[in-house]
N, C-alpha and C. Protein backbone atom coordinates (compact mmCIF):
# COMPACT_ATOMS: atom_id res chain seq x y z
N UNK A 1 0.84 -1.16 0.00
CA UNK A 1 0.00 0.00 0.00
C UNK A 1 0.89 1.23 0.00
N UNK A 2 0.49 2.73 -0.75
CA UNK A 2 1.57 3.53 -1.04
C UNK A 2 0.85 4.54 -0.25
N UNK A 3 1.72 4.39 1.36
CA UNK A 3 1.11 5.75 1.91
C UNK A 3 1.28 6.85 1.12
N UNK A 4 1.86 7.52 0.34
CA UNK A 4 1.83 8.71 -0.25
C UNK A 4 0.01 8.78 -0.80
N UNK A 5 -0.76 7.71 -1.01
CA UNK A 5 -1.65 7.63 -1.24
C UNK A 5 -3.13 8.21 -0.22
N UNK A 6 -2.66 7.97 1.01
CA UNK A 6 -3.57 7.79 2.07
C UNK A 6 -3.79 9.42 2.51
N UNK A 7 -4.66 10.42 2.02
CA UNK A 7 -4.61 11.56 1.89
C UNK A 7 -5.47 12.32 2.91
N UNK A 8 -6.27 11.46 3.22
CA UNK A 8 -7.97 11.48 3.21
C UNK A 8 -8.05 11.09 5.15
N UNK A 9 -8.54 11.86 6.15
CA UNK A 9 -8.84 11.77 7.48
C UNK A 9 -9.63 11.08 7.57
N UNK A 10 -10.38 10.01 8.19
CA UNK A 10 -11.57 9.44 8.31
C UNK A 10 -11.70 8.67 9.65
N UNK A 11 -13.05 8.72 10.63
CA UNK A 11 -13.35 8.43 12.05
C UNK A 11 -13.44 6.77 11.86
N UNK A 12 -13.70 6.15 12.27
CA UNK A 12 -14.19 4.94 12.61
C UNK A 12 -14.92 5.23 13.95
N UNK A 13 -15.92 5.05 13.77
CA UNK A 13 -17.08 4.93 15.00
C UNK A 13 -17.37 3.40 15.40
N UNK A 14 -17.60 3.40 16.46
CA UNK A 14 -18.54 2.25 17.33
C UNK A 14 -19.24 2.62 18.20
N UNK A 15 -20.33 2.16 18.26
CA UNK A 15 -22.26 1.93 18.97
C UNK A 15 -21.94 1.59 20.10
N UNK A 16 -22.21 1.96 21.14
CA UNK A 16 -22.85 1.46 22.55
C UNK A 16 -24.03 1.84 22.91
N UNK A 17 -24.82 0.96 23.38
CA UNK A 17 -26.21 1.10 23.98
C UNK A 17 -25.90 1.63 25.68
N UNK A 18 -26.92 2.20 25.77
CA UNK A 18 -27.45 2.85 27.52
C UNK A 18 -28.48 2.85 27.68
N UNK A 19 -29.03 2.77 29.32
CA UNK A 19 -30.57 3.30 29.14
C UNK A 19 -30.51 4.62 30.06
N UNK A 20 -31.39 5.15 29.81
CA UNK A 20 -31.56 6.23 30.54
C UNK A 20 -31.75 6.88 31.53
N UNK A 21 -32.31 7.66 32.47
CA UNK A 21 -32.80 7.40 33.58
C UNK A 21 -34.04 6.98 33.70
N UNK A 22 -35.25 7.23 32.57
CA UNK A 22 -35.82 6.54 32.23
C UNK A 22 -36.61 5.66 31.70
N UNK A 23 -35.75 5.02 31.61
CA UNK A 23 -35.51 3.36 30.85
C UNK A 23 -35.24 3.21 29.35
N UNK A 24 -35.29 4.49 28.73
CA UNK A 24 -35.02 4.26 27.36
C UNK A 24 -34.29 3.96 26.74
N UNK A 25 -33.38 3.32 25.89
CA UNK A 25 -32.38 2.98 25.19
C UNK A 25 -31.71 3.88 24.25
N UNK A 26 -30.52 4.58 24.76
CA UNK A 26 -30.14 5.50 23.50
C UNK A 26 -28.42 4.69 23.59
N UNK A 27 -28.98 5.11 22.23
CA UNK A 27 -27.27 4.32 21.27
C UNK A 27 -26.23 5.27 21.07
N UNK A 28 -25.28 5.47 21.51
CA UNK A 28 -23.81 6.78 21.17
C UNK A 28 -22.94 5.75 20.16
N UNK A 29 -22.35 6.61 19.12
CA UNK A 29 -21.44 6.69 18.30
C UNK A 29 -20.27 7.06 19.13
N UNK A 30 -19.28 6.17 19.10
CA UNK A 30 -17.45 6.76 19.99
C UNK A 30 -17.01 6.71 19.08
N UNK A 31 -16.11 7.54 18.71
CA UNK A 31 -14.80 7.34 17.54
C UNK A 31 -13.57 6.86 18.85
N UNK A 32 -13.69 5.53 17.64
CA UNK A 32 -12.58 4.40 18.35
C UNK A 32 -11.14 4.75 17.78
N UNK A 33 -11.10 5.58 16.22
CA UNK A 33 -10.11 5.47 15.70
C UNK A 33 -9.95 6.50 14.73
N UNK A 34 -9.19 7.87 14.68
CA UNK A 34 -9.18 8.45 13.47
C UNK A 34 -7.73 8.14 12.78
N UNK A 35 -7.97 8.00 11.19
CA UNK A 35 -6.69 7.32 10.54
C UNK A 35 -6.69 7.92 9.21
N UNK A 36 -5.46 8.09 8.09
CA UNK A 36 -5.44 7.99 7.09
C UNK A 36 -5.71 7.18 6.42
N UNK A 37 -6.87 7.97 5.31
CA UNK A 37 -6.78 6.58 4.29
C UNK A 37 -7.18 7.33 3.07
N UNK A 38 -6.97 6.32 1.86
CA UNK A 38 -7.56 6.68 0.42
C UNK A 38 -9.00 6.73 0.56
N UNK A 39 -9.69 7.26 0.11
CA UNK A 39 -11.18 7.39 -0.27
C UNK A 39 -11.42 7.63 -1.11
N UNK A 40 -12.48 6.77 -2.05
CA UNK A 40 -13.29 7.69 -3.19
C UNK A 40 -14.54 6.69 -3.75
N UNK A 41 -15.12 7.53 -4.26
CA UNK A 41 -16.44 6.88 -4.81
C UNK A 41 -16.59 5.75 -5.57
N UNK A 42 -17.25 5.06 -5.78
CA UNK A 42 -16.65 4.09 -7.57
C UNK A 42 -17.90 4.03 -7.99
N UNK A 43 -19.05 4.11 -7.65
CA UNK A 43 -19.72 4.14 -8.31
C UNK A 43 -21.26 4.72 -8.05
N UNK A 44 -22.31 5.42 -8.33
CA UNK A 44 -23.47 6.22 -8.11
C UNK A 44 -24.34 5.45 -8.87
N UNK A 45 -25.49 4.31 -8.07
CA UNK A 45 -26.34 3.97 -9.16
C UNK A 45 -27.92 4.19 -8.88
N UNK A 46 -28.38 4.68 -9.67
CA UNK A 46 -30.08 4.77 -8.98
C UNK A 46 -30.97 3.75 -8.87
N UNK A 47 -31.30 3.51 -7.81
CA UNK A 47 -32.48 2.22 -7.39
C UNK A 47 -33.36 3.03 -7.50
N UNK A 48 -34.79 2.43 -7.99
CA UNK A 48 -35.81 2.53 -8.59
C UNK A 48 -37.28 1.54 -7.18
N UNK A 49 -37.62 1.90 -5.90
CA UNK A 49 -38.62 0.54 -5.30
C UNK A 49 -40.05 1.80 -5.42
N UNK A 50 -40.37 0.75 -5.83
CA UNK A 50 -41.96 1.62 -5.97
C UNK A 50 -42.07 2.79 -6.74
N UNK A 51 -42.55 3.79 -6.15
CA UNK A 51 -42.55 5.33 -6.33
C UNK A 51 -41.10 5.82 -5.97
N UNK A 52 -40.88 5.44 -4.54
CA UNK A 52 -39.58 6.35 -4.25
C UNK A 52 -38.67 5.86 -5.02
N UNK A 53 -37.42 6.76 -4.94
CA UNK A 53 -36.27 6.97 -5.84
C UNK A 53 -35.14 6.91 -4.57
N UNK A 54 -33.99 6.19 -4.60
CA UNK A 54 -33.33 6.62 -3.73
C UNK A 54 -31.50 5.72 -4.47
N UNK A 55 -30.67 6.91 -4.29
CA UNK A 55 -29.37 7.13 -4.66
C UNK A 55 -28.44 6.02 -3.83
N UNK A 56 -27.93 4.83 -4.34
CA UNK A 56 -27.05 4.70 -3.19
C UNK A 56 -25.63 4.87 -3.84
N UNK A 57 -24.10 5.21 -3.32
CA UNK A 57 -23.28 5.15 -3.15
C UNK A 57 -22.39 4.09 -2.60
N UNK A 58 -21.64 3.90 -3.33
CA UNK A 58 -20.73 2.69 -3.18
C UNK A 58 -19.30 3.40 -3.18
N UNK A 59 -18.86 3.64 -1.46
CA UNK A 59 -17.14 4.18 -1.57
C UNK A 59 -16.44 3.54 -1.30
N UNK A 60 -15.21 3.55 -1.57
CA UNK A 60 -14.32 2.47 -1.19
C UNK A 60 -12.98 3.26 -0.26
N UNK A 61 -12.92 2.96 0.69
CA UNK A 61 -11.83 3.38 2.07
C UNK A 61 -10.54 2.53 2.16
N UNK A 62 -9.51 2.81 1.67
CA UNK A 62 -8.28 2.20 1.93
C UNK A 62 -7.82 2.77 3.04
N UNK A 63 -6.94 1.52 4.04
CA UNK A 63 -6.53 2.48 5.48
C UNK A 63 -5.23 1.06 5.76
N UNK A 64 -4.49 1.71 6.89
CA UNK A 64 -3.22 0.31 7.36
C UNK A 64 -4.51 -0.55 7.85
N UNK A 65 -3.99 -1.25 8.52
CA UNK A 65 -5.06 -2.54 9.08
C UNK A 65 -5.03 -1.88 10.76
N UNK A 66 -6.52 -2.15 10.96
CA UNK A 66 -6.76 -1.74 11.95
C UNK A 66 -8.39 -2.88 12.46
N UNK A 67 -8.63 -2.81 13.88
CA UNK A 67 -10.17 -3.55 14.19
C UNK A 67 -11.06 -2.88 13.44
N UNK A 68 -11.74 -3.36 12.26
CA UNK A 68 -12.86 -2.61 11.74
C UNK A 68 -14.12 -3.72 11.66
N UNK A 69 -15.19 -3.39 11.98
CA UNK A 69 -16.31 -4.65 12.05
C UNK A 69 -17.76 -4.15 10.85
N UNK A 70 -18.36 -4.96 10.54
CA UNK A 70 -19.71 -4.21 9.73
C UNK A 70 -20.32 -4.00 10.68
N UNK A 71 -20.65 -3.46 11.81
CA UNK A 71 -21.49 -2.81 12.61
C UNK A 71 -20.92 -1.63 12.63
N UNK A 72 -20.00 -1.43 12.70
CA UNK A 72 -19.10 0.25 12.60
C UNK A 72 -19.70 1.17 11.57
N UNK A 73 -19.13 2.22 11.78
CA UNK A 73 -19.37 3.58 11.01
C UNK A 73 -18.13 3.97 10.75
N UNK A 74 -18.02 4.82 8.93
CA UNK A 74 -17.31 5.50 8.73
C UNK A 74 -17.23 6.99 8.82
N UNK A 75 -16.72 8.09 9.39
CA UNK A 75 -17.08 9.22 9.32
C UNK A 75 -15.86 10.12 8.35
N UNK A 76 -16.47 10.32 6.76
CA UNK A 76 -15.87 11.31 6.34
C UNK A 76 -16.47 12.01 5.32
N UNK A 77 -16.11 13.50 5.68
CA UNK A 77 -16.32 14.44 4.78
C UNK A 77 -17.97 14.88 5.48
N UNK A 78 -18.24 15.00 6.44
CA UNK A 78 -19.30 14.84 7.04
C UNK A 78 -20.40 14.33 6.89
N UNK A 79 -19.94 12.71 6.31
CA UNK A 79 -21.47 11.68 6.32
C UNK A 79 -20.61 10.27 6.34
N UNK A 80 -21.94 9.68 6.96
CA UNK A 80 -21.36 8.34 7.62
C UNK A 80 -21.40 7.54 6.41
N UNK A 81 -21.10 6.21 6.78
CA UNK A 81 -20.63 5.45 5.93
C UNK A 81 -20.94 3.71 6.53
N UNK A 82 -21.83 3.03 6.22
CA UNK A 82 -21.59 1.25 6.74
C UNK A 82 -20.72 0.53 5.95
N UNK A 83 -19.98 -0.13 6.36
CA UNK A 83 -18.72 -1.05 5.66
C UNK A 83 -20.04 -2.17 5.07
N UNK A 84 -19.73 -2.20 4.15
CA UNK A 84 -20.58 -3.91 3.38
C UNK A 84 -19.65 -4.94 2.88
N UNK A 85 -18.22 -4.54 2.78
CA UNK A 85 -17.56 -5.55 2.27
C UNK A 85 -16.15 -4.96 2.80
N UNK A 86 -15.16 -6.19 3.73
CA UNK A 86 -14.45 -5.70 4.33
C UNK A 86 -12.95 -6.60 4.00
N UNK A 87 -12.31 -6.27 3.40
CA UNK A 87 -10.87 -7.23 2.36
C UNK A 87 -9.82 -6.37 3.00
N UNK A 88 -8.72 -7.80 3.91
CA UNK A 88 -7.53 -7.59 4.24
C UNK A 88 -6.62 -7.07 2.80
N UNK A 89 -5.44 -6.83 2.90
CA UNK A 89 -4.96 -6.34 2.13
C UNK A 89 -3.24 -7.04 2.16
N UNK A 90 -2.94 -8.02 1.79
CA UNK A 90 -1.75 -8.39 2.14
C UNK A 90 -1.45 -8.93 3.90
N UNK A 91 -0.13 -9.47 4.36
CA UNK A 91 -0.96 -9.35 5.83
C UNK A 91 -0.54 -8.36 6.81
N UNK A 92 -1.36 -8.05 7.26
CA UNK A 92 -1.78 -7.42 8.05
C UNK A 92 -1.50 -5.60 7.27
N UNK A 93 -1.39 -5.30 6.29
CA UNK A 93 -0.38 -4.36 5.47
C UNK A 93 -1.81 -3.25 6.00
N UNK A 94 -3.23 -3.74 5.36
CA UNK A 94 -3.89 -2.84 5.26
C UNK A 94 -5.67 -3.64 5.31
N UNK A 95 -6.51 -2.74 4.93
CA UNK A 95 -7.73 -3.18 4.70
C UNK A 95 -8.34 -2.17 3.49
N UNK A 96 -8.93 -2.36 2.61
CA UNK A 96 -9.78 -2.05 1.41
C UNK A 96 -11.39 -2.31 1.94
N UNK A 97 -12.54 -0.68 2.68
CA UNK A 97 -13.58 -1.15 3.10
C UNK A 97 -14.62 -0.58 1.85
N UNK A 98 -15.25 -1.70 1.41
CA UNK A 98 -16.29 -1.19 0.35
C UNK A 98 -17.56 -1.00 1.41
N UNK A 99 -17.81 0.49 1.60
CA UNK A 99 -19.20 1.15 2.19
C UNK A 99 -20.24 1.91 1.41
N UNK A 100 -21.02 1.76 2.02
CA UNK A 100 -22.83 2.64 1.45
C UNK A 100 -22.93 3.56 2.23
N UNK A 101 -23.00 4.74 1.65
CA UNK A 101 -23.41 5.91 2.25
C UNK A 101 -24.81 5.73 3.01
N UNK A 102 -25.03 6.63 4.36
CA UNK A 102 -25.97 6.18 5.09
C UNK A 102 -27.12 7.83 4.79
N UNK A 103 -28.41 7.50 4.99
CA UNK A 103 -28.87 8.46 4.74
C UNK A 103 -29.81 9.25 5.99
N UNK A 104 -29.62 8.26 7.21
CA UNK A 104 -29.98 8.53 8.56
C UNK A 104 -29.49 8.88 9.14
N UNK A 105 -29.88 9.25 10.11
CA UNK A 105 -28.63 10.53 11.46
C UNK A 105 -28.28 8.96 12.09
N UNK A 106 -27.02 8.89 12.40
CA UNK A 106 -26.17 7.63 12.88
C UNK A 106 -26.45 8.09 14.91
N UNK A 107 -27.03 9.11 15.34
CA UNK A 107 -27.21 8.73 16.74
C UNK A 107 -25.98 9.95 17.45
N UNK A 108 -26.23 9.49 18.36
CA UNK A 108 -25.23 10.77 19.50
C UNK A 108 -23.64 10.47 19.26
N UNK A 109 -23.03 11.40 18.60
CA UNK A 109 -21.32 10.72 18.46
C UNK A 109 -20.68 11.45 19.35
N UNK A 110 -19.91 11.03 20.37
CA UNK A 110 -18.95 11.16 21.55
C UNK A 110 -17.61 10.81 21.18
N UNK A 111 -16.76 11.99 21.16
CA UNK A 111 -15.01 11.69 20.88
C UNK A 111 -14.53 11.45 21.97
């Protein structure tokens, strides 16, 4: 992997549940990890369900190797990101995360 490549800031978030005082369940976003990496789009295709119309995005996040899980969040450029497909990269060298842009507020994020 050619760090000269890795240009691009990006969070890694993880979810914890709480309840409240009372009793409700709210979920926080922690950034577990901010790191360099490559980012960029590859591809914009329009899904068509019913009536609605809705855009998804397919980016792809190069970073060194680090704990990354599909329950995580990506945070860059100010919108999140779910990993859908997650490929080591040599060993341990790096990871290549293919994510979908998210179009929901991801919850309370705590640094």
């Amino acid at each position: 992997m050619d760090p000269g490549k890795l240009s691009q800031r990006v969070k890694i978030l993880r979810a914890s549940t709480q309840r409240s005082d009372i009793g409700e369940i709210i979920q926080e976003w922690h950034v577990i990890a901010e790191v360099w990496a490559q980012a960029y789009e590859v591809k914009a295709r329009e899904l068509i369900a019913s009536v609605a119309k809705h855009i998804e995005i397919t980016t792809r996040f190069r970073l060194r190797a680090i704990e990354v899980d599909y329950a995580d969040r990506i945070a860059w450029q100010n919108t999140y990101y779910q990993p859908v497909q997650i490929i080591p990269i040599g060993r341990r060298e790096g990871l290549e995360i293919l994510a979908k842009r998210l179009h929901q507020k991801t919850g309370v994020i705590k640094t």
